[in-house]
PDB file of N, CA and C in Angstrom:
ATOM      1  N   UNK A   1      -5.274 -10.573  11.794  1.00  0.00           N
ATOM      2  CA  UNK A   1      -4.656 -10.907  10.532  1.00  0.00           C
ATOM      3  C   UNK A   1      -5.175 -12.273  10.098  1.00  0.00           C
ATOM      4  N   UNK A   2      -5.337 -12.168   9.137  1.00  0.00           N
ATOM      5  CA  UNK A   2      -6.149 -13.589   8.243  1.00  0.00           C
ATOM      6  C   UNK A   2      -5.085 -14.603   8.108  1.00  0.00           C
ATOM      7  N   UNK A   3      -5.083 -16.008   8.260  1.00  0.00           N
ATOM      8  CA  UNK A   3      -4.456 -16.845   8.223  1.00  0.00           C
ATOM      9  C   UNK A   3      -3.786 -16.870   6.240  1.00  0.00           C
ATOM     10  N   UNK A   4      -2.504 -17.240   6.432  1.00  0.00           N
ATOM     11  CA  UNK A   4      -2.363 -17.114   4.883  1.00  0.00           C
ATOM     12  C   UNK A   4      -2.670 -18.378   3.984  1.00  0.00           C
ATOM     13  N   UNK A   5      -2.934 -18.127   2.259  1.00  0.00           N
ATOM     14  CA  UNK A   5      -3.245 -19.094   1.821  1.00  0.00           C
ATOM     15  C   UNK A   5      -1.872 -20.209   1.457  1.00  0.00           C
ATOM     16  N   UNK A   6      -1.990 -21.524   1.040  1.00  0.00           N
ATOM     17  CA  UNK A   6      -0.749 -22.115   0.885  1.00  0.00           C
ATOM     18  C   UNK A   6      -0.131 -21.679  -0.769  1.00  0.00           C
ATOM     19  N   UNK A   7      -0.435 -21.077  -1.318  1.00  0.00           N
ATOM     20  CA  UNK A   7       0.151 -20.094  -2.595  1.00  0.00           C
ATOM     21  C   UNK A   7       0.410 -18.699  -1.969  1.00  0.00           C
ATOM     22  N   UNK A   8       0.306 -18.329  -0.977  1.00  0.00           N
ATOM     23  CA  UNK A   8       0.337 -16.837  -0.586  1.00  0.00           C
ATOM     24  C   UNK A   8       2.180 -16.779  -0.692  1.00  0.00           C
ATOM     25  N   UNK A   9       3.152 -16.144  -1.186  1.00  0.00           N
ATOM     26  CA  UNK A   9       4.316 -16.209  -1.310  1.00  0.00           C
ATOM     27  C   UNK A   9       5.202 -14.601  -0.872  1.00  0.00           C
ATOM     28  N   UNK A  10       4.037 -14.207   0.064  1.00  0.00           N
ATOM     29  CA  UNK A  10       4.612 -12.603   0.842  1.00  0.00           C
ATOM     30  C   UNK A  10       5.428 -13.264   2.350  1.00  0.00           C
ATOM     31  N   UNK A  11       6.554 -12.375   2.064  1.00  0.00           N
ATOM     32  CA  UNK A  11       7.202 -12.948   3.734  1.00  0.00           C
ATOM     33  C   UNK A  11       6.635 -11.663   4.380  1.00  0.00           C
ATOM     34  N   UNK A  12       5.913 -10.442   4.268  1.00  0.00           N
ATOM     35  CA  UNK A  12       6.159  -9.238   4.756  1.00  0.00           C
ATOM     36  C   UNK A  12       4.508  -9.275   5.355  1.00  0.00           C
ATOM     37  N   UNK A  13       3.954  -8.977   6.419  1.00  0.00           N
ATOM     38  CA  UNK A  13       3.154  -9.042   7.479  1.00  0.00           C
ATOM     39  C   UNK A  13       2.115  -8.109   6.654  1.00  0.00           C
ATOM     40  N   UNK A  14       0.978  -8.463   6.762  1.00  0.00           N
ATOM     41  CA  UNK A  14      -0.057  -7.364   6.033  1.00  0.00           C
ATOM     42  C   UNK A  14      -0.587  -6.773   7.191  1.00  0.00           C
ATOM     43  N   UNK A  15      -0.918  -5.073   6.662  1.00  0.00           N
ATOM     44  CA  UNK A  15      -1.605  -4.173   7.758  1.00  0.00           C
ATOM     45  C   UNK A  15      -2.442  -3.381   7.133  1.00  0.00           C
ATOM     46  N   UNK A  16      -3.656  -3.570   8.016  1.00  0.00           N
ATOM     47  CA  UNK A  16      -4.759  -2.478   6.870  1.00  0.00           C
ATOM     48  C   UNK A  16      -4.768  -1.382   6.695  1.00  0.00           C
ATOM     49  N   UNK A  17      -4.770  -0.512   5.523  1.00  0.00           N
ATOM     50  CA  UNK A  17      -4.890   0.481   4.865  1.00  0.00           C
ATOM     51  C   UNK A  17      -5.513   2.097   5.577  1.00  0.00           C
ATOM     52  N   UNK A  18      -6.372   1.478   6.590  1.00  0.00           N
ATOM     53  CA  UNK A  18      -7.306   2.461   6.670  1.00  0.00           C
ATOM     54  C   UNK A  18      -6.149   3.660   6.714  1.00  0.00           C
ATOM     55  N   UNK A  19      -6.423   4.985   6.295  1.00  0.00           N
ATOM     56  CA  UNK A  19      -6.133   6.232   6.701  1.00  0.00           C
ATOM     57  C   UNK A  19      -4.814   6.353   5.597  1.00  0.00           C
ATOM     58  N   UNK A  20      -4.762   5.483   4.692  1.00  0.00           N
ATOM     59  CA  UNK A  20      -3.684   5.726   3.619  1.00  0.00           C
ATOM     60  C   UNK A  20      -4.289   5.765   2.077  1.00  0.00           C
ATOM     61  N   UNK A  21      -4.356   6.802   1.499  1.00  0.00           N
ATOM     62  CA  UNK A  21      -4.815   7.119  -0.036  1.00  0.00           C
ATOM     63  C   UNK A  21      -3.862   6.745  -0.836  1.00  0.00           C
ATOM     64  N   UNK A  22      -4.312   6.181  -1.938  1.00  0.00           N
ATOM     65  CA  UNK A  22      -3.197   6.098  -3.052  1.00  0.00           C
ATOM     66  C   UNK A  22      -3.694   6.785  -4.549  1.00  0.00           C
ATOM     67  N   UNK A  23      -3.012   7.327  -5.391  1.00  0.00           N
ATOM     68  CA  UNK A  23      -3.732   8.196  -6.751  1.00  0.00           C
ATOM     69  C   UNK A  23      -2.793   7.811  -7.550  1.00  0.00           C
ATOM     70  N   UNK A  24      -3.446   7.278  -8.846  1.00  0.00           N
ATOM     71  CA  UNK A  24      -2.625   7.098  -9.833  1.00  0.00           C
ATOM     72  C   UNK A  24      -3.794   7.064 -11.358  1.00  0.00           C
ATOM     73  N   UNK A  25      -2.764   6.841 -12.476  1.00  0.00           N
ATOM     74  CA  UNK A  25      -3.758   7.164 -13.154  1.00  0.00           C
ATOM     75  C   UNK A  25      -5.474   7.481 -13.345  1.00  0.00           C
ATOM     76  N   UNK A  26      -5.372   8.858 -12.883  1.00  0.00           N
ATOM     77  CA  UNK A  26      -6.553   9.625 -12.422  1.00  0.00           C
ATOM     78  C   UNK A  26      -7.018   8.841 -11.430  1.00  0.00           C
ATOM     79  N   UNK A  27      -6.928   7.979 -10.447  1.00  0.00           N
ATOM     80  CA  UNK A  27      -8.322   7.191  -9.630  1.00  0.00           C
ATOM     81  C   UNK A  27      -7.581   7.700  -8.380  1.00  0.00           C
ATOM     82  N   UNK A  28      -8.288   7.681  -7.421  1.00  0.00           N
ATOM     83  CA  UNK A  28      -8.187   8.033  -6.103  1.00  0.00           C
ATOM     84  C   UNK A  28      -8.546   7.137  -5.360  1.00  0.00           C
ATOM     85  N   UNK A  29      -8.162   5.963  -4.007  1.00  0.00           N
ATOM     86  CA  UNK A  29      -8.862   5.144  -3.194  1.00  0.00           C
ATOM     87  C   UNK A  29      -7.894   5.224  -2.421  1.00  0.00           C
ATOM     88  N   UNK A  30      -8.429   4.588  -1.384  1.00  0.00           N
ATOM     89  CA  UNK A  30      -7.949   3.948   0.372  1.00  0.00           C
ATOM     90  C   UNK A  30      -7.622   2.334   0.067  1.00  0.00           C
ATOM     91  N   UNK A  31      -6.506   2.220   0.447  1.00  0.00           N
ATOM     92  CA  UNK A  31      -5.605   1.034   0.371  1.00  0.00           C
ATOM     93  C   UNK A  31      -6.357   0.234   1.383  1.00  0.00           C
ATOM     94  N   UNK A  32      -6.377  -0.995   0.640  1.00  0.00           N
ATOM     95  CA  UNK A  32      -7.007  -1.790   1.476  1.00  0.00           C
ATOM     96  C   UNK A  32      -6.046  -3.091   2.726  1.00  0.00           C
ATOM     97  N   UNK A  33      -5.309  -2.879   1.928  1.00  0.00           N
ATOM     98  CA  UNK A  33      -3.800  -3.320   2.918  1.00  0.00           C
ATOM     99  C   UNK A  33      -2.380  -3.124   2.478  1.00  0.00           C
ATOM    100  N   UNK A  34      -1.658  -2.932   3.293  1.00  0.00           N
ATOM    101  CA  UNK A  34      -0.044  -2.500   2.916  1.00  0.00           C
ATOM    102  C   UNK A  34       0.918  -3.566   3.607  1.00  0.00           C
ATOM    103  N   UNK A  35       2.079  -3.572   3.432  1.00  0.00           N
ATOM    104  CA  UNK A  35       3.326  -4.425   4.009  1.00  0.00           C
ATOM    105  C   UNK A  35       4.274  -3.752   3.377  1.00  0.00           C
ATOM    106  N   UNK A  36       5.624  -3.855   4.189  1.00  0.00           N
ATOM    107  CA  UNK A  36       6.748  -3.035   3.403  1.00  0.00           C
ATOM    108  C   UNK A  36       7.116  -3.507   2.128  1.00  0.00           C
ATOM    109  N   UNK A  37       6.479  -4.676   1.261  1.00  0.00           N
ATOM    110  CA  UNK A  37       6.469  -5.090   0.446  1.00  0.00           C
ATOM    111  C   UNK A  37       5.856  -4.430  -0.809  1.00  0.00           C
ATOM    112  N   UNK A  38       4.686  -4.114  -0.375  1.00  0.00           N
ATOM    113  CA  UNK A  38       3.667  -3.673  -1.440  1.00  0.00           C
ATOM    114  C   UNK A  38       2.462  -3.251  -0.799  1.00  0.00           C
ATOM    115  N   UNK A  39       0.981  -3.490  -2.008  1.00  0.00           N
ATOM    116  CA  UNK A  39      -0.310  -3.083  -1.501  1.00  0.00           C
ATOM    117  C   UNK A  39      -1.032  -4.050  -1.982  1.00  0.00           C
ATOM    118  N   UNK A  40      -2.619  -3.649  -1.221  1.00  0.00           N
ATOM    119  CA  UNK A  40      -3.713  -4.357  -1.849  1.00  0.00           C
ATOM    120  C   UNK A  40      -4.435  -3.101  -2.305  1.00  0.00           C
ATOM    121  N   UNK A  41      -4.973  -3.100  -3.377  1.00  0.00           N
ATOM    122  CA  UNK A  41      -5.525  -1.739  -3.625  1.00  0.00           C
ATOM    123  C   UNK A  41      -7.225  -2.119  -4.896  1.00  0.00           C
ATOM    124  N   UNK A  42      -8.127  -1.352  -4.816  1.00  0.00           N
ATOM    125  CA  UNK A  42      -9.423  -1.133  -5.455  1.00  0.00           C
ATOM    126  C   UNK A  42      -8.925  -1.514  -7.274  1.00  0.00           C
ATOM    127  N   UNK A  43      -9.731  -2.070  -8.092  1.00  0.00           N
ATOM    128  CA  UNK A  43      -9.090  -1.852  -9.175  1.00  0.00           C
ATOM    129  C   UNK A  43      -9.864  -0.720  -9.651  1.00  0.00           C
ATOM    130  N   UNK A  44      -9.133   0.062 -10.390  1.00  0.00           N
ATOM    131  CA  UNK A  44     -10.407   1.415 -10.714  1.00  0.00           C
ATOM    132  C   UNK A  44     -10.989   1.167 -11.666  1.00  0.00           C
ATOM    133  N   UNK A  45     -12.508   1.694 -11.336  1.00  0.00           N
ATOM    134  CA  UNK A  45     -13.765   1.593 -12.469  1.00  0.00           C
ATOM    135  C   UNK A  45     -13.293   1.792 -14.071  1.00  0.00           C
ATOM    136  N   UNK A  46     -13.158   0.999 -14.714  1.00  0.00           N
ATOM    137  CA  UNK A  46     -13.161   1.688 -16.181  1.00  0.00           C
ATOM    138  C   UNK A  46     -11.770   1.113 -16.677  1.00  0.00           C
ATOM    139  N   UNK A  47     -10.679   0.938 -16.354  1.00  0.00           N
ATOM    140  CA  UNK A  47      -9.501   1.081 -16.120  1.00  0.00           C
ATOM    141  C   UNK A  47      -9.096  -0.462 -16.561  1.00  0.00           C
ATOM    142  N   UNK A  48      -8.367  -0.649 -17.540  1.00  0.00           N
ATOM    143  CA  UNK A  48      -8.234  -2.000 -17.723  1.00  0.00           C
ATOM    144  C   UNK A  48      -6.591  -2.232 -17.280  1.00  0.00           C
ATOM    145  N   UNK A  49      -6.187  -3.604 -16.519  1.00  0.00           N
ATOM    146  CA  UNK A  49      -5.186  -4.008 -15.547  1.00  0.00           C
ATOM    147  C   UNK A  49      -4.914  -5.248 -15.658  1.00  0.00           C
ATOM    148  N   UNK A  50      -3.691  -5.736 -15.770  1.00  0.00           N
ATOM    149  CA  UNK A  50      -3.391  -6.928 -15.869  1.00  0.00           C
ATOM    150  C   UNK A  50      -1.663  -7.029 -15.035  1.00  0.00           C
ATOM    151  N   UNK A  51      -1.736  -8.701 -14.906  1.00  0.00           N
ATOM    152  CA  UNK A  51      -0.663  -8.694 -14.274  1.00  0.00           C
ATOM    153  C   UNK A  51       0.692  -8.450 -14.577  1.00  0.00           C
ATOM    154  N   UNK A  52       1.793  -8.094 -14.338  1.00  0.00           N
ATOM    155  CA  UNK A  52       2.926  -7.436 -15.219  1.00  0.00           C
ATOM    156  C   UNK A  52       2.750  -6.245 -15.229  1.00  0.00           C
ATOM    157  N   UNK A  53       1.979  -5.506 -15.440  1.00  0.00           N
ATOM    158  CA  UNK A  53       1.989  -4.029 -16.058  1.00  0.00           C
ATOM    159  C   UNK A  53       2.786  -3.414 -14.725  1.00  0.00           C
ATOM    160  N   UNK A  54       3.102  -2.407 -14.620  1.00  0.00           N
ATOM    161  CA  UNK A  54       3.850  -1.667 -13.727  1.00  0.00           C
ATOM    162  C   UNK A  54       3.246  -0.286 -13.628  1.00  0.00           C
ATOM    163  N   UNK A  55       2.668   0.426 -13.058  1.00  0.00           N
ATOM    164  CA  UNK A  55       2.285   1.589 -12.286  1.00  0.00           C
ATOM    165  C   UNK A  55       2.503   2.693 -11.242  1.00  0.00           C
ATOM    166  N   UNK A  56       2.989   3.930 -12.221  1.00  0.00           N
ATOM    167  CA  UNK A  56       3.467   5.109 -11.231  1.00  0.00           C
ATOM    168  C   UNK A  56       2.296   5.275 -10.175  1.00  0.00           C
ATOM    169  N   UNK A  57       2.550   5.562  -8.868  1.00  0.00           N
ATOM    170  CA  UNK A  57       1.461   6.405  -8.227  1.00  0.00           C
ATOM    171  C   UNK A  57       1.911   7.178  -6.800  1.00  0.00           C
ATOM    172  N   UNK A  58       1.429   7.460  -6.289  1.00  0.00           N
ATOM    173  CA  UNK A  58       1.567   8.453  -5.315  1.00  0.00           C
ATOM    174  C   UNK A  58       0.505   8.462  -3.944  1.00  0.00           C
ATOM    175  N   UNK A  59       1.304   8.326  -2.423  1.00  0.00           N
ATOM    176  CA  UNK A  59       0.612   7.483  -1.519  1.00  0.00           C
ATOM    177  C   UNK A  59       0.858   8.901  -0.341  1.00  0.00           C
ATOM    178  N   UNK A  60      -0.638   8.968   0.217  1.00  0.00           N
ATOM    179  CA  UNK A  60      -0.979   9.960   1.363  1.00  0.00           C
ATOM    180  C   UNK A  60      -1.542   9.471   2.048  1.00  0.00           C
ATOM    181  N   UNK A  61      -1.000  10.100   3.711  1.00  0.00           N
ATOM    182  CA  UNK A  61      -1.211   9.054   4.596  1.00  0.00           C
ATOM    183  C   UNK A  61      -2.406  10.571   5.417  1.00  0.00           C
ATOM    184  N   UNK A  62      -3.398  10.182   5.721  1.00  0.00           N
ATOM    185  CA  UNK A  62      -4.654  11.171   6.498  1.00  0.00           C
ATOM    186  C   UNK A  62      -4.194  11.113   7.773  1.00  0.00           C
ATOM    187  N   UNK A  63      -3.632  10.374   8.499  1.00  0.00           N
ATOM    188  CA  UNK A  63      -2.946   9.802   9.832  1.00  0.00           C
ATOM    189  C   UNK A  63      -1.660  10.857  10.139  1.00  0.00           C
ATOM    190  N   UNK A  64      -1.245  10.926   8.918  1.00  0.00           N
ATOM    191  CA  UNK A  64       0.063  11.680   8.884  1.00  0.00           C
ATOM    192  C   UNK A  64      -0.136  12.887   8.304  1.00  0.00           C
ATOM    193  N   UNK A  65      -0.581  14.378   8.141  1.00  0.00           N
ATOM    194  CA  UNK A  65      -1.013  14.684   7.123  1.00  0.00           C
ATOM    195  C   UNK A  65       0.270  15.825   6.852  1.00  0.00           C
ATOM    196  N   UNK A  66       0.759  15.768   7.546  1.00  0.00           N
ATOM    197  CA  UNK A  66       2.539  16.698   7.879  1.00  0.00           C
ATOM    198  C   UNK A  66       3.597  15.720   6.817  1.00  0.00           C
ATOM    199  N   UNK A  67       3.184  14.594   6.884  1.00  0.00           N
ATOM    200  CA  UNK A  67       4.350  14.086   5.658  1.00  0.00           C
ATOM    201  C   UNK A  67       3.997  14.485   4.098  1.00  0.00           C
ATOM    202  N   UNK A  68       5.041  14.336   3.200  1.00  0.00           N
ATOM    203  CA  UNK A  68       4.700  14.447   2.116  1.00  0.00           C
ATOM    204  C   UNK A  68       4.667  13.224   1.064  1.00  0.00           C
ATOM    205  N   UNK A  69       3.341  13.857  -0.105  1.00  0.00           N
ATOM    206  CA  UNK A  69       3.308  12.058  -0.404  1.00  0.00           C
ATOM    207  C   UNK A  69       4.391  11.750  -0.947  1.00  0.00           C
ATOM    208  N   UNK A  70       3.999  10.167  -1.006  1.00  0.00           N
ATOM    209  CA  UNK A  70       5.325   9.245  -1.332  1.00  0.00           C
ATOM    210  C   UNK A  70       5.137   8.732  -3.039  1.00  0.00           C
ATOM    211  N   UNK A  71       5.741   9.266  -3.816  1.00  0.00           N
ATOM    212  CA  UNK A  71       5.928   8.460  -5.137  1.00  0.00           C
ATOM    213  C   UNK A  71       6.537   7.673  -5.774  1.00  0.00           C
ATOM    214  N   UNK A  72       5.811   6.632  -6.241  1.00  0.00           N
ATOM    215  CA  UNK A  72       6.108   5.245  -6.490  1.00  0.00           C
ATOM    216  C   UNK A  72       5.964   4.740  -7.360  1.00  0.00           C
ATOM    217  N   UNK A  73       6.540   3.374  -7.687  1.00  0.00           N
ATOM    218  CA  UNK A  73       5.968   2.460  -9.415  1.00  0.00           C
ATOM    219  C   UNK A  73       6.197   1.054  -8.383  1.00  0.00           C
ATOM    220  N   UNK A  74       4.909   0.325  -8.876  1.00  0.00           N
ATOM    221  CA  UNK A  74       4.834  -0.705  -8.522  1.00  0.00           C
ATOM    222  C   UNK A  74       4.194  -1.846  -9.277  1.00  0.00           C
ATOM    223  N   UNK A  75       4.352  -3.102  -9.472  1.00  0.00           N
ATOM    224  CA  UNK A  75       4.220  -3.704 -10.394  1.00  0.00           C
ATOM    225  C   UNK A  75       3.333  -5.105 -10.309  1.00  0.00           C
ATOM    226  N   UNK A  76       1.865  -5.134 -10.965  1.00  0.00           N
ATOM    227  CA  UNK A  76       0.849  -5.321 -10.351  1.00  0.00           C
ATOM    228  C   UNK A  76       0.959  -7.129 -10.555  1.00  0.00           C
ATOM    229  N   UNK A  77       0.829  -7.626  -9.351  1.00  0.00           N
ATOM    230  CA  UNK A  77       1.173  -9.116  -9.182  1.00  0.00           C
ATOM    231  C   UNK A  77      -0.200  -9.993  -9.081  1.00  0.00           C
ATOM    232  N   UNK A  78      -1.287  -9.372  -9.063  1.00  0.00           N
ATOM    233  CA  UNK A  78      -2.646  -9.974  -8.991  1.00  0.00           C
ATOM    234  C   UNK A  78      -3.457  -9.226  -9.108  1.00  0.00           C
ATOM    235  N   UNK A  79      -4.871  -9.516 -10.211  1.00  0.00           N
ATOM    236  CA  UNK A  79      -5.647  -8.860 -10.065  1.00  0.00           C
ATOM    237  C   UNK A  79      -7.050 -10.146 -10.178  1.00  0.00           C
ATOM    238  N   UNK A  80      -7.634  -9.966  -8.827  1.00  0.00           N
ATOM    239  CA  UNK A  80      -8.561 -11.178  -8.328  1.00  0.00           C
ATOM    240  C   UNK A  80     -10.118 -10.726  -7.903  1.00  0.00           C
ATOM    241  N   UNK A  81     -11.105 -10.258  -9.075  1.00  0.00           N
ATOM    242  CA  UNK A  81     -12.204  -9.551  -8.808  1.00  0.00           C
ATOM    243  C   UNK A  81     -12.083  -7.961  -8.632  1.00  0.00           C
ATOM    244  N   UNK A  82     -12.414  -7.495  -7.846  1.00  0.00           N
ATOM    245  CA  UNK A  82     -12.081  -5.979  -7.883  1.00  0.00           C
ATOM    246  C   UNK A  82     -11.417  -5.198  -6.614  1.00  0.00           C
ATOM    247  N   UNK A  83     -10.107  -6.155  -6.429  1.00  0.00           N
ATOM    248  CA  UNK A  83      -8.892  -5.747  -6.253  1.00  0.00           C
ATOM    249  C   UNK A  83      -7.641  -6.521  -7.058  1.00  0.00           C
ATOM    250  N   UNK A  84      -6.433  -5.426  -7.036  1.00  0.00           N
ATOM    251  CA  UNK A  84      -5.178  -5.803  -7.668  1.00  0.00           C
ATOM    252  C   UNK A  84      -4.562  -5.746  -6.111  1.00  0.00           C
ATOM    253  N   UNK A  85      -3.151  -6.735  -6.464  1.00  0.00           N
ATOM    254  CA  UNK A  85      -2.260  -6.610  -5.603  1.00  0.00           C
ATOM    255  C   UNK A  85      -0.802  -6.137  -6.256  1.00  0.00           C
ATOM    256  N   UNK A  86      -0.245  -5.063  -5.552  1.00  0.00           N
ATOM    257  CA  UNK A  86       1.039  -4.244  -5.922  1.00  0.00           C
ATOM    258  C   UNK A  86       2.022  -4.713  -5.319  1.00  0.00           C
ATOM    259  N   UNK A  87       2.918  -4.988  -6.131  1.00  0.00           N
ATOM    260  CA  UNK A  87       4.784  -5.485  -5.375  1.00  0.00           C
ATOM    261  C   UNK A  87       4.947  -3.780  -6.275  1.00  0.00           C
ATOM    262  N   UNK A  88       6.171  -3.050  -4.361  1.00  0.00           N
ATOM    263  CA  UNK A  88       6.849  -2.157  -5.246  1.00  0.00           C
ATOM    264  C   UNK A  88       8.258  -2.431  -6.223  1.00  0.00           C
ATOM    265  N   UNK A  89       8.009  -1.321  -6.706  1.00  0.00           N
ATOM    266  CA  UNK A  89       9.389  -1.181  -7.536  1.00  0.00           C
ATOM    267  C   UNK A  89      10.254  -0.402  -7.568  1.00  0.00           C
ATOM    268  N   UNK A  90      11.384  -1.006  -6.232  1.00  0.00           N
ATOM    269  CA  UNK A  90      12.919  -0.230  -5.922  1.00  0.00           C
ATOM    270  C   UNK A  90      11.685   1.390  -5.232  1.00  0.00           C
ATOM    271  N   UNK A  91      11.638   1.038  -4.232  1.00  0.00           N
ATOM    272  CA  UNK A  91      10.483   1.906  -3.299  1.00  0.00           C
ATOM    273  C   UNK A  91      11.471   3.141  -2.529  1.00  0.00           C
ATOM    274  N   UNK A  92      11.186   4.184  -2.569  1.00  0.00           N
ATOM    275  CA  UNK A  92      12.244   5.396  -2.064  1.00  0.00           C
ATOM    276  C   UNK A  92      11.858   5.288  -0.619  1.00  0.00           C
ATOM    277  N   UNK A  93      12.834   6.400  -0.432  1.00  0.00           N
ATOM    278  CA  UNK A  93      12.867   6.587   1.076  1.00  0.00           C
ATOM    279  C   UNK A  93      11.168   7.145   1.823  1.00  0.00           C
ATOM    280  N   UNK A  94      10.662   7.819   0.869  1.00  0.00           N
ATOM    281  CA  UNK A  94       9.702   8.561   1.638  1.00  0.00           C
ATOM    282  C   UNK A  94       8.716   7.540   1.876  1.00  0.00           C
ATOM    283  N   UNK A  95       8.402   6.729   0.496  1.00  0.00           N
ATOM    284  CA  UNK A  95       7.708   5.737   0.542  1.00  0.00           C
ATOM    285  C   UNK A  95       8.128   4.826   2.153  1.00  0.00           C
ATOM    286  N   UNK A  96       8.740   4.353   2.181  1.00  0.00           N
ATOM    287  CA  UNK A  96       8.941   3.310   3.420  1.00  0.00           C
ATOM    288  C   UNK A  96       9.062   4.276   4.380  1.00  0.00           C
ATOM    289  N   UNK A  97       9.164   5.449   4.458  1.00  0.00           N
ATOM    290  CA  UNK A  97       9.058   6.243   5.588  1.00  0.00           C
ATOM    291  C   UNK A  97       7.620   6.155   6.369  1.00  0.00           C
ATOM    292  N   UNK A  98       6.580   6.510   5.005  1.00  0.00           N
ATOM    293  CA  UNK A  98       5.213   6.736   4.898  1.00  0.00           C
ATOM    294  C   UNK A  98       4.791   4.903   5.645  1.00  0.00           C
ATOM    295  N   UNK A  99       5.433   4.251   5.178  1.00  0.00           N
ATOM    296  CA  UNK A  99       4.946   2.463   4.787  1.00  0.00           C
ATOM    297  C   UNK A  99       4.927   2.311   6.738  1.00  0.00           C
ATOM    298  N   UNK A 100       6.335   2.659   7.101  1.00  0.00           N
ATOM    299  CA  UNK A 100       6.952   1.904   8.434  1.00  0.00           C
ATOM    300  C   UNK A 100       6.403   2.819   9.706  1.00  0.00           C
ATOM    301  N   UNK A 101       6.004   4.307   9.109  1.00  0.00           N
ATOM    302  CA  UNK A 101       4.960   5.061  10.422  1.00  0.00           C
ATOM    303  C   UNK A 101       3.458   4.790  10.142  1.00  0.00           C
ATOM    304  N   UNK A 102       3.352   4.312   9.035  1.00  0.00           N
ATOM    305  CA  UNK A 102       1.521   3.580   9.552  1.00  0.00           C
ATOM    306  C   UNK A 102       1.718   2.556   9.861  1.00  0.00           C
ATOM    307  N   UNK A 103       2.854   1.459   9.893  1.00  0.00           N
ATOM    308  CA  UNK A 103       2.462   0.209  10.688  1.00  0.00           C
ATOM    309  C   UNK A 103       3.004   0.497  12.236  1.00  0.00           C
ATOM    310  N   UNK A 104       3.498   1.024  12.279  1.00  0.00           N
ATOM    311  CA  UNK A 104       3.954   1.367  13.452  1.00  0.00           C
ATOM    312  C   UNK A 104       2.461   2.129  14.445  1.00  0.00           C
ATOM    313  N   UNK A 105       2.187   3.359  13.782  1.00  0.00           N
ATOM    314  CA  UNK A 105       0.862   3.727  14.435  1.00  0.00           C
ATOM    315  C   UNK A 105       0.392   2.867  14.532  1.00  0.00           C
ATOM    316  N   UNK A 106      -0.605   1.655  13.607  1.00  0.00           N
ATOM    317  CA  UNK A 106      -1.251   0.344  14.222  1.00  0.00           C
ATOM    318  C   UNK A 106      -0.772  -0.275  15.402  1.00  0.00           C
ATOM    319  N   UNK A 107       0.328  -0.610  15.045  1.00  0.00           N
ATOM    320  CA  UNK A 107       0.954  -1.566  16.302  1.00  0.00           C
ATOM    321  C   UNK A 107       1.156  -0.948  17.956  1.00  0.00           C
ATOM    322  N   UNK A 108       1.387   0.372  17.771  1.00  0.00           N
ATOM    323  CA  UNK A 108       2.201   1.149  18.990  1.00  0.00           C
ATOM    324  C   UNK A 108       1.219   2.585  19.773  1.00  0.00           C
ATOM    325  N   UNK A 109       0.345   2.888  18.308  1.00  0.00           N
ATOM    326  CA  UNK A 109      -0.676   4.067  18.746  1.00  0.00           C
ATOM    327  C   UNK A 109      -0.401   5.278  17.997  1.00  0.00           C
ATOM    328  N   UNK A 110      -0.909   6.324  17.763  1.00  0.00           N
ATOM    329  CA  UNK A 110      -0.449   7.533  17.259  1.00  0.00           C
ATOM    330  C   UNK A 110       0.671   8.469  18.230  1.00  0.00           C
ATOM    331  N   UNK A 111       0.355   7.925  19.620  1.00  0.00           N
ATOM    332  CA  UNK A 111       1.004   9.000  20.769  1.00  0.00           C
ATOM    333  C   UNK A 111       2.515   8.610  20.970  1.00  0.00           C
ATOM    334  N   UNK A 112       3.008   7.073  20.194  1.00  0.00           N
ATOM    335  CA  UNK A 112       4.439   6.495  20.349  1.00  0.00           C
ATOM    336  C   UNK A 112       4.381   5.930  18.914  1.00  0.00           C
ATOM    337  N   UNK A 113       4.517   6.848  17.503  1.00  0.00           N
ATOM    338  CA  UNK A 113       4.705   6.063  16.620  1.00  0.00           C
ATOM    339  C   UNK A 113       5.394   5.636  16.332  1.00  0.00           C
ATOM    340  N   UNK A 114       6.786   5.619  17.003  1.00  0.00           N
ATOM    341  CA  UNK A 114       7.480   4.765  16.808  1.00  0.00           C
ATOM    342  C   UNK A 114       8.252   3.554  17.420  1.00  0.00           C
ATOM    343  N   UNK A 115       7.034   3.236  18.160  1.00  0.00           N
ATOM    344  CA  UNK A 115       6.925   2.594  19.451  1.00  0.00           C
ATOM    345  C   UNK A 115       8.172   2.298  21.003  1.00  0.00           C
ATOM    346  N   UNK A 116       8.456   3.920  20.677  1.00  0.00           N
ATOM    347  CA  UNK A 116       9.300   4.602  22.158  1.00  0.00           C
ATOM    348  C   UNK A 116       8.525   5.677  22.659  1.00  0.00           C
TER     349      UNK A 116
END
């Protein structure tokens, strides 16, 4: 984990993305980091984004492929070259279901995801 910057204002631990898709207005990518907070995510080609705006989307985990995706609105708090960063908004159950068994797989393994 990368040391944080002194403006960085997340209390929530970042974990990388790999093996989690996110789709929303038409674009498709792999999250480049998550926390039960939010995301770091690709900004999509073409697609104009600014901070404030708020965004439905919908998150699949390849790790998990038995869950179902998680749909969400989240509300875009940075956009710094060609990534945005997502705070959710009032995040459902499936979502943090999806959020708390991929950090858990990182931390614990696929064979104890929930580290018992």
């Amino acid at each position: 984990m990368s040391k944080p910057t002194k403006n960085d204002r997340r209390f929530d631990d970042r974990h990388v993305g790999t093996g989690l898709v996110t789709r929303f207005e038409g674009h498709e990518f792999e999250v480049l980091d998550i926390s039960i907070g939010g995301m770091k995510v690709p900004v999509p080609a073409g697609t104009r984004v600014w901070k404030g705006l708020e965004v439905d989307f919908e998150l699949d985990s390849t790790n998990w492929p038995d869950m179902r995706s998680a749909k969400g609105k989240a509300e875009i708090r940075a956009v710094v070259g060609d990534w945005m960063a997502l705070q959710f908004v009032r995040p459902s159950y499936d979502l943090m279901k999806m959020v708390s068994r991929h950090v858990a797989t990182l931390i614990w393994g696929s064979d104890k995801p929930y580290g018992y």
